[in-house]
Protein backbone atom coordinates (compact mmCIF):
# COMPACT_ATOMS: atom_id res chain seq x y z
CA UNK A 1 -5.12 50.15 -44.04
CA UNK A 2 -6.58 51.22 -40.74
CA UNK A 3 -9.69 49.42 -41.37
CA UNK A 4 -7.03 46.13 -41.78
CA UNK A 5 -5.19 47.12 -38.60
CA UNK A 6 -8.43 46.97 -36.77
CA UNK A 7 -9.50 43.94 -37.68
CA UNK A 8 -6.43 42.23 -36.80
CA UNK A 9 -5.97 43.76 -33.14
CA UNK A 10 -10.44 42.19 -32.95
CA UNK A 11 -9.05 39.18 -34.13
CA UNK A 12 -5.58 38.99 -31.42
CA UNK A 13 -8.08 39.76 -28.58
CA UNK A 14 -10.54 36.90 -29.85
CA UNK A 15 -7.84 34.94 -29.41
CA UNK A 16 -6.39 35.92 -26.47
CA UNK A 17 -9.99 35.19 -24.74
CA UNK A 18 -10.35 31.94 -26.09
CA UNK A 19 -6.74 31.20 -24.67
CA UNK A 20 -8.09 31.85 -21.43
CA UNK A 21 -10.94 30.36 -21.32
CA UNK A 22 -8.86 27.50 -22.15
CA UNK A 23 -6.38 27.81 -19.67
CA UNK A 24 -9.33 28.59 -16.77
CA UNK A 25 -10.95 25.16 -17.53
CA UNK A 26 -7.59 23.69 -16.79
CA UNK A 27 -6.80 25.72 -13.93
CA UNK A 28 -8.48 25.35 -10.11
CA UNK A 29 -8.96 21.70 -10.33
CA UNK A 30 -6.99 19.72 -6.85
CA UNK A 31 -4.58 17.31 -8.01
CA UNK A 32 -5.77 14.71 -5.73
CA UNK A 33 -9.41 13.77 -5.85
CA UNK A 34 -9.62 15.69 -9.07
CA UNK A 35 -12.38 15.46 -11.70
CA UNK A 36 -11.48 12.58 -14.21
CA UNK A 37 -14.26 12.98 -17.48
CA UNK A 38 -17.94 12.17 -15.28
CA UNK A 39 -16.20 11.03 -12.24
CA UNK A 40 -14.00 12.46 -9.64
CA UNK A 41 -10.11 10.93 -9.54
CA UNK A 42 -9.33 8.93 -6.10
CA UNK A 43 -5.47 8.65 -6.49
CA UNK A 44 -4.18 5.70 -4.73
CA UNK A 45 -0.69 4.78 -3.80
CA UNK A 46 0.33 0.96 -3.08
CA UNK A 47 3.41 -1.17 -3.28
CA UNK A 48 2.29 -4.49 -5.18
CA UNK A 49 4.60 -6.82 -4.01
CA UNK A 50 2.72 -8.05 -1.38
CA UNK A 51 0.52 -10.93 -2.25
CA UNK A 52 -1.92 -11.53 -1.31
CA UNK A 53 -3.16 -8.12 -0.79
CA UNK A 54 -1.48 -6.07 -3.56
CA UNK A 55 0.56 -7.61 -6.41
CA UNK A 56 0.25 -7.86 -10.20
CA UNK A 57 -0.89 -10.49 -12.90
CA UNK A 58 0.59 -11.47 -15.63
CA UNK A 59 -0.67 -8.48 -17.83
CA UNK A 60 0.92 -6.20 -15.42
CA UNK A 61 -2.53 -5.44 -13.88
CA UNK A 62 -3.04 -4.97 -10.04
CA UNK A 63 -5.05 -7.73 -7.75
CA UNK A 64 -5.04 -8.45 -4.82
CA UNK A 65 -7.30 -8.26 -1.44
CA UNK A 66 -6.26 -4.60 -1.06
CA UNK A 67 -7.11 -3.59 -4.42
CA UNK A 68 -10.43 -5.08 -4.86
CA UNK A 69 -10.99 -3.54 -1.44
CA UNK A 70 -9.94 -0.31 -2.97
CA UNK A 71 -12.20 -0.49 -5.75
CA UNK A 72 -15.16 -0.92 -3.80
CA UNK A 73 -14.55 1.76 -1.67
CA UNK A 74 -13.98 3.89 -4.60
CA UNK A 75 -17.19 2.82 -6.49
CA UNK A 76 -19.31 3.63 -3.19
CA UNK A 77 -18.10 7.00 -3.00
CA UNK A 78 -18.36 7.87 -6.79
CA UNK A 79 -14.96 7.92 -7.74
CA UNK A 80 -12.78 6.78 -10.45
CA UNK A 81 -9.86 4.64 -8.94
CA UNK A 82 -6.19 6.18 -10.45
CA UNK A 83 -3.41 3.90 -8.99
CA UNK A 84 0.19 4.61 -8.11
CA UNK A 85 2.88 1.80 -7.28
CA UNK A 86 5.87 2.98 -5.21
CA UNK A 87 8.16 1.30 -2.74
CA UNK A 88 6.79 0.71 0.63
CA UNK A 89 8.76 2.81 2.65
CA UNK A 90 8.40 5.84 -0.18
CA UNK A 91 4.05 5.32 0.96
CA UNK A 92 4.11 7.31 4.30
CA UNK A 93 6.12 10.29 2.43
CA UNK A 94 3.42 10.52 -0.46
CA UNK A 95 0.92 10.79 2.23
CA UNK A 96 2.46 13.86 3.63
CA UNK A 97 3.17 15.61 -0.02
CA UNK A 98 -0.64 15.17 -0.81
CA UNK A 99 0.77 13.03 -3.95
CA UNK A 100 -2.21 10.71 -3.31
CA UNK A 101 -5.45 10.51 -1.38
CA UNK A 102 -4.49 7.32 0.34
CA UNK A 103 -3.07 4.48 0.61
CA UNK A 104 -3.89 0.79 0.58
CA UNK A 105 -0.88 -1.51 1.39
CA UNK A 106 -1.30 -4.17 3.80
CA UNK A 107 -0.02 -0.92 6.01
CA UNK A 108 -0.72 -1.62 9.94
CA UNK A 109 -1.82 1.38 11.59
CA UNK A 110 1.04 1.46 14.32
CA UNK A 111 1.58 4.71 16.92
CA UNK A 112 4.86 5.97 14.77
CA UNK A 113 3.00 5.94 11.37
CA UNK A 114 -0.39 7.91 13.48
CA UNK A 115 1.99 10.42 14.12
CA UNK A 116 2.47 11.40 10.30
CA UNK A 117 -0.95 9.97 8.50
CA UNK A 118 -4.23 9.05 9.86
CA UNK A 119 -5.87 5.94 9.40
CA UNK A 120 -9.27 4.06 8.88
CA UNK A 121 -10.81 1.74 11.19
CA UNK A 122 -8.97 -1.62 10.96
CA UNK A 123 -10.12 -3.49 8.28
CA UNK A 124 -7.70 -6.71 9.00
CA UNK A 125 -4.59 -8.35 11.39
CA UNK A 126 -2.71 -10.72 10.22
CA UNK A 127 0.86 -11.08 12.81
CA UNK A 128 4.36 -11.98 11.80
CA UNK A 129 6.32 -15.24 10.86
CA UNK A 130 9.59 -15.80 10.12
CA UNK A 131 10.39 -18.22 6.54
CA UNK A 132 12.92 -20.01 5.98
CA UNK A 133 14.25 -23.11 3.48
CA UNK A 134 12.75 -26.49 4.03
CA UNK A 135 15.86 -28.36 5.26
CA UNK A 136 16.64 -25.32 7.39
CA UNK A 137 17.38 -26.23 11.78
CA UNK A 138 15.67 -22.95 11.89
CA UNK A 139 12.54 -23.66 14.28
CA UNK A 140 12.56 -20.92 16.99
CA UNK A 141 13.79 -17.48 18.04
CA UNK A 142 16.78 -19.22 19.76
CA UNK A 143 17.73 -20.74 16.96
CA UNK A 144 18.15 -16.97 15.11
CA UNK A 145 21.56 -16.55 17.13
CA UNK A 146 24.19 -15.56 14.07
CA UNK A 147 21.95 -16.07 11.84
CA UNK A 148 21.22 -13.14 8.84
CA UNK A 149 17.68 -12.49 9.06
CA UNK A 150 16.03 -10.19 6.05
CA UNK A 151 13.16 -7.83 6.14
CA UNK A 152 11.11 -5.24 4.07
CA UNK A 153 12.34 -1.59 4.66
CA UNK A 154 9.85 1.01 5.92
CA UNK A 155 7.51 -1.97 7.25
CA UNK A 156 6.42 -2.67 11.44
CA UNK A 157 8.64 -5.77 10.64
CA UNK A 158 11.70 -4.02 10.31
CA UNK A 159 11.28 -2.35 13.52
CA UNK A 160 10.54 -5.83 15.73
CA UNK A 161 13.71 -7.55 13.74
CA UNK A 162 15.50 -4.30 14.89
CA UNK A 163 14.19 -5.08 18.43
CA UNK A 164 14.54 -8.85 18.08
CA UNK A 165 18.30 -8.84 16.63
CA UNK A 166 19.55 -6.84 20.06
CA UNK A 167 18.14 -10.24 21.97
CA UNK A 168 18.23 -12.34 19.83
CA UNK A 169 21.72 -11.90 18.34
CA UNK A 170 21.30 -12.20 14.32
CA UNK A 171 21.88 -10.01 11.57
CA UNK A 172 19.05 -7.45 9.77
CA UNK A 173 19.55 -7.42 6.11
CA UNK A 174 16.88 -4.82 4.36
CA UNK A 175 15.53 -4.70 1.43
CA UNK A 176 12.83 -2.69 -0.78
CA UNK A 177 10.92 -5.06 -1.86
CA UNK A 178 9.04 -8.59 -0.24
CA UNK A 179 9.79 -10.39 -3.06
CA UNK A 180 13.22 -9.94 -2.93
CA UNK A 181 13.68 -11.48 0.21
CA UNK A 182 12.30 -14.96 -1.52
CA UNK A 183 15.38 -14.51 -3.93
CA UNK A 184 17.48 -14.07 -1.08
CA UNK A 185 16.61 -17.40 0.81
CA UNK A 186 16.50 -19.31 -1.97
CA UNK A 187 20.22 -17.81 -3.12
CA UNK A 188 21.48 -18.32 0.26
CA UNK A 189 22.06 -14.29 0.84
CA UNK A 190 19.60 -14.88 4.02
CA UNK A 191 19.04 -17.29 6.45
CA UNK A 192 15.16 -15.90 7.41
CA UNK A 193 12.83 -13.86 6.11
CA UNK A 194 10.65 -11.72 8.92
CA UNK A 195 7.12 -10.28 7.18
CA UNK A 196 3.13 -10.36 7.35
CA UNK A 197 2.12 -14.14 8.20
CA UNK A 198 -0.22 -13.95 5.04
CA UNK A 199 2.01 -12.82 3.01
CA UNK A 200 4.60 -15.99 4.59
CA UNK A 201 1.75 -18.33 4.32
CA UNK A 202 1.46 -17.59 0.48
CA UNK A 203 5.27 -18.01 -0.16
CA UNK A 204 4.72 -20.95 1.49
CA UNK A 205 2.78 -22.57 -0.38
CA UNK A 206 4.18 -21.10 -3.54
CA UNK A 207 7.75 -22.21 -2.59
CA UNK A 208 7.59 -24.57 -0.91
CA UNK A 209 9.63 -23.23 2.30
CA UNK A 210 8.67 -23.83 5.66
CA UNK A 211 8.40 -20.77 9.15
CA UNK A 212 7.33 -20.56 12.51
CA UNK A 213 5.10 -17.95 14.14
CA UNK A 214 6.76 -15.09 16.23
CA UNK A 215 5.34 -15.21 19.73
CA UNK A 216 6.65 -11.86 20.85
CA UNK A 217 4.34 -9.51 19.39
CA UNK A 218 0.51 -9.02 18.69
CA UNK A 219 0.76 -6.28 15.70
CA UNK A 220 -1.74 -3.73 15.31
CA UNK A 221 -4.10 -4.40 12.04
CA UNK A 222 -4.15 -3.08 8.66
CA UNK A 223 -6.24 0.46 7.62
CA UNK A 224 -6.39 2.65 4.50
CA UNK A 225 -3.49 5.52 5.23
CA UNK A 226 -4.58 9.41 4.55
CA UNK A 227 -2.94 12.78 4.89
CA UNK A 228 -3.55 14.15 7.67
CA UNK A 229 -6.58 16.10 8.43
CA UNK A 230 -7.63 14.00 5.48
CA UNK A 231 -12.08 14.49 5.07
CA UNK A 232 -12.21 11.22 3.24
CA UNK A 233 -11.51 9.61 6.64
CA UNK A 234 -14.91 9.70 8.00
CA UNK A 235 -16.55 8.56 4.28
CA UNK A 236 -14.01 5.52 3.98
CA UNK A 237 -14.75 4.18 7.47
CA UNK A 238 -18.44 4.85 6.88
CA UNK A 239 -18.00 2.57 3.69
CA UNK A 240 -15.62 0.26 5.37
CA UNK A 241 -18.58 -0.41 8.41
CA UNK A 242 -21.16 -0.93 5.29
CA UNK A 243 -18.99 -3.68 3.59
CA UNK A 244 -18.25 -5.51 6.95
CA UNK A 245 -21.82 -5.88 7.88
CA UNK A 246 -22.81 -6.65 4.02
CA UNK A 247 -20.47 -9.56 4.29
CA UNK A 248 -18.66 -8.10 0.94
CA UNK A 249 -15.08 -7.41 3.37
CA UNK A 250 -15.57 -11.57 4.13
CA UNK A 251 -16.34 -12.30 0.43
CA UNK A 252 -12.76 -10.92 -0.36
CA UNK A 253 -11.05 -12.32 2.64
CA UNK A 254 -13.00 -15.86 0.95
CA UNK A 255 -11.43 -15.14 -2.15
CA UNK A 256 -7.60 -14.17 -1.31
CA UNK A 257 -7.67 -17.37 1.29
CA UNK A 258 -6.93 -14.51 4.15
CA UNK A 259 -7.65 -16.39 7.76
CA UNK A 260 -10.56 -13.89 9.71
């Protein structure tokens, strides 16, 4: 009987230290940045309705400029690519939480958004337009007086239609999502949509709707977003100067039809 008892308190401890053994492999390991099988985890956050830099196929898979860009930063630094969609204005926040390593959104890298993130050397400007129907009288900022224009919250467009509605004398409508504002032009919710001229120029095309440059401001260019204090910083820019003189940055612009 005691011999029985004995065995069973050898067997609860060989338990118990397997149990922990278990739990210690699990334990320790960052959640960002985190090993992933062979290959450390580079979480990435985006919001893919922004073609053509982020935006999903058909299959539900991400492409876009800013994703292929993303992958070949992440395969020069030896790590496994893990993305995250989210809404655009949610980006800046998941930054700050350390919910993801970075962030790779057609994002400019303006003064308000350096005060809560830092960013990566610029890796391309594009500058606004506003889009609008095809039989629209719509042709310059005077023309904007009354008028309903629509923009993408969290986004340096928001801001200038802020700015531009208090001179300019028209409505902001915002929204969460780019696409959205197509729907709202085309169901008459809008009168103008204000976002990235690349972005425009693709709708464009796409939709056959017609816009006009804004001439007030010279926006600052796109970067890859970190938390702050963030060490990948210094890698990503390393990489980022690497694919810029290998030609590979041009090769993409090439591909996604993105003017230099």
């Amino acid at each position: 009987m005691k011999s029985s008892f004995s065995k069973l308190l050898v067997l609860a401890f060989m338990i118990a230290v397997l149990a922990a053994c278990g739990s210690t492999n699990n334990e320790g390991t960052d959640s960002n940045a985190s090993e992933g099988g062979d290959k450390k985890v580079l979480k990435m956050a985006t919001s893919a309705d922004f073609p053509p830099f982020e935006s999903r196929d058909t299959k539900g898979n991400f492409e876009g400029f800013d994703i292929d860009l993303a992958n070949l930063i992440a395969d020069e630094l030896g790590y496994e690519l893990e993305i995250e969609d989210m809404k655009f204005d949610g980006l800046v926040g998941a930054l700050q939480s350390n919910r993801v390593d970075m962030v790779l959104a057609g994002m400019s890298a303006d003064e308000k958004r350096k005060k809560n993130v830092d960013f990566s050397t610029e890796y391309h400007r594009s500058g606004e337009m506003f889009l609008t129907k095809p039989d629209s009288a719509i042709k310059d900022l005077e023309a904007l007086k009354g008028k309903v224009v629509g923009v993408q919250l969290g986004t340096i467009q928001e801001e200038g239609a802020d700015a531009l509605s208090e001179e300019y004398g028209f409505e902001v409508k915002k929204v969460d999502n780019a696409g959205i504002l197509i729907q709202e032009i085309n169901s008459n919710r809008i009168d103008v949509a204000y976002m990235d001229k690349e972005v425009a120029t693709g709708y464009m095309e796409k939709q056959g709707l017609i816009g006009f440059d804004d001439p007030t401001t010279s926006s600052p260019g796109m970067a890859v977003a970190f938390p702050k204090g963030s060490e990948l910083v210094e890698d990503v820019n390393g990489v980022l100067e690497e694919l810029e003189a290998s030609g590979k940055i041009q090769e993409l612009r090439d591909k996604w039809e993105l003017a230099e």
